[in-house]
Protein backbone atom coordinates (compact mmCIF):
# COMPACT_ATOMS: atom_id res chain seq x y z
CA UNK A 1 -6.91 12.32 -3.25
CA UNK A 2 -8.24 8.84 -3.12
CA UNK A 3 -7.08 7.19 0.41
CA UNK A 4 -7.50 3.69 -2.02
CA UNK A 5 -5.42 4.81 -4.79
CA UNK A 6 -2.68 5.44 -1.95
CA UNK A 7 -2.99 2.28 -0.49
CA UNK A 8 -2.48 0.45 -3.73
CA UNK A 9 0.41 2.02 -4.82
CA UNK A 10 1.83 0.21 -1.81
CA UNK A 11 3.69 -2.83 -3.45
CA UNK A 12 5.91 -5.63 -2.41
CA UNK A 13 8.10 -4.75 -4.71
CA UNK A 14 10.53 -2.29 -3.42
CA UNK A 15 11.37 0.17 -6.71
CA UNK A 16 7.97 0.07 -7.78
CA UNK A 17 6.79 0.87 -4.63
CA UNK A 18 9.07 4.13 -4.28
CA UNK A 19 7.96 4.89 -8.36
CA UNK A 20 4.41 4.71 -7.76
CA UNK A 21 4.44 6.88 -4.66
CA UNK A 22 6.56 9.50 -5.21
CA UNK A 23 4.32 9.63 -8.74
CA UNK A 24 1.11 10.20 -6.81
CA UNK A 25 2.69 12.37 -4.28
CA UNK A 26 3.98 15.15 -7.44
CA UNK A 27 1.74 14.49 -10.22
CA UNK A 28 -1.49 12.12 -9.98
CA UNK A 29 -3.43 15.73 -9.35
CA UNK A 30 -2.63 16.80 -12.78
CA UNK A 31 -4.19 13.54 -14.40
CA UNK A 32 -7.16 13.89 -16.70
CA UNK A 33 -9.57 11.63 -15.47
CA UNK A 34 -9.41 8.98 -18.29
CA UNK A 35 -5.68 8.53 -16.96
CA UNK A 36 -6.95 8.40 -13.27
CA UNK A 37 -8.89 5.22 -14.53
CA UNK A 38 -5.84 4.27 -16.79
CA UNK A 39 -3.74 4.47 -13.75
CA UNK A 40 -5.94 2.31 -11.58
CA UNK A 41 -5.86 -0.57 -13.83
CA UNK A 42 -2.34 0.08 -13.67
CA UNK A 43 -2.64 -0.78 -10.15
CA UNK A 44 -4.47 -4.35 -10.65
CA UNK A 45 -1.31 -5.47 -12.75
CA UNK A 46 0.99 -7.79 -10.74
CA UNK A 47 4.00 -6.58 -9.42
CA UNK A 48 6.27 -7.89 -12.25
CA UNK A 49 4.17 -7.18 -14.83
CA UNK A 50 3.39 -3.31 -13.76
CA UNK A 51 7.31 -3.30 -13.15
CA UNK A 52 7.98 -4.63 -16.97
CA UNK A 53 5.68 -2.32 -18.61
CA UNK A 54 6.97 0.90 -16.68
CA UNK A 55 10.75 -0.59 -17.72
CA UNK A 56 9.64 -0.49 -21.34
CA UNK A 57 7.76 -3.62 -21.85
CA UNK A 58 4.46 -4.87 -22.99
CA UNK A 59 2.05 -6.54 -24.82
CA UNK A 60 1.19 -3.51 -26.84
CA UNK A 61 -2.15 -3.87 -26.77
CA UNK A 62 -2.60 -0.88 -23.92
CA UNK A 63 -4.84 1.99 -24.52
CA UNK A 64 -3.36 5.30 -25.26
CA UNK A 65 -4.12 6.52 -22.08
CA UNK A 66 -2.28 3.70 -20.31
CA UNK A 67 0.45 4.46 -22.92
CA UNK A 68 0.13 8.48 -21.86
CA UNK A 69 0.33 7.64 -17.87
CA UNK A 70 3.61 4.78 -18.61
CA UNK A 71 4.97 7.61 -19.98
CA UNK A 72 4.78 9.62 -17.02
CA UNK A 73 5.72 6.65 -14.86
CA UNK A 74 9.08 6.26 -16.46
CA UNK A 75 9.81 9.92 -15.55
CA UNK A 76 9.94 8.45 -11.84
């Protein structure tokens, strides 16, 4: 696994913090690789707005593999 992706999924925010690594700890090895790169620009979201998509909000305009790896997010 990525030492980077780790590092990033280090956030200020507290619950999105203990979402994102217990995510990558259990299932970012499963990920195709089109949501690996769906979950990195995941990562370059700010905290709020990576927090209100993976609470059920959004623009709507995300790709279907952003959709596909939200989904798995909310799981956590």
């Amino acid at each position: 696994m990525n030492d980077r992706i780790r590092w990033d999924c280090r956030r200020g925010m507290l619950e999105l913090d203990m979402v994102l690594v217990r995510f990558v700890a259990q299932r970012f090895g499963e990920l195709t690789p089109q949501e690996v790169e769906a979950f990195k620009g995941l990562l370059a979201y700010s905290d709020p707005d990576l927090w209100a998509l993976i609470q059920g909000g959004g623009a709507g305009g995300e790709s279907e593999e952003i959709k596909q790896v939200l989904q798995l997010l909310r799981r956590y």
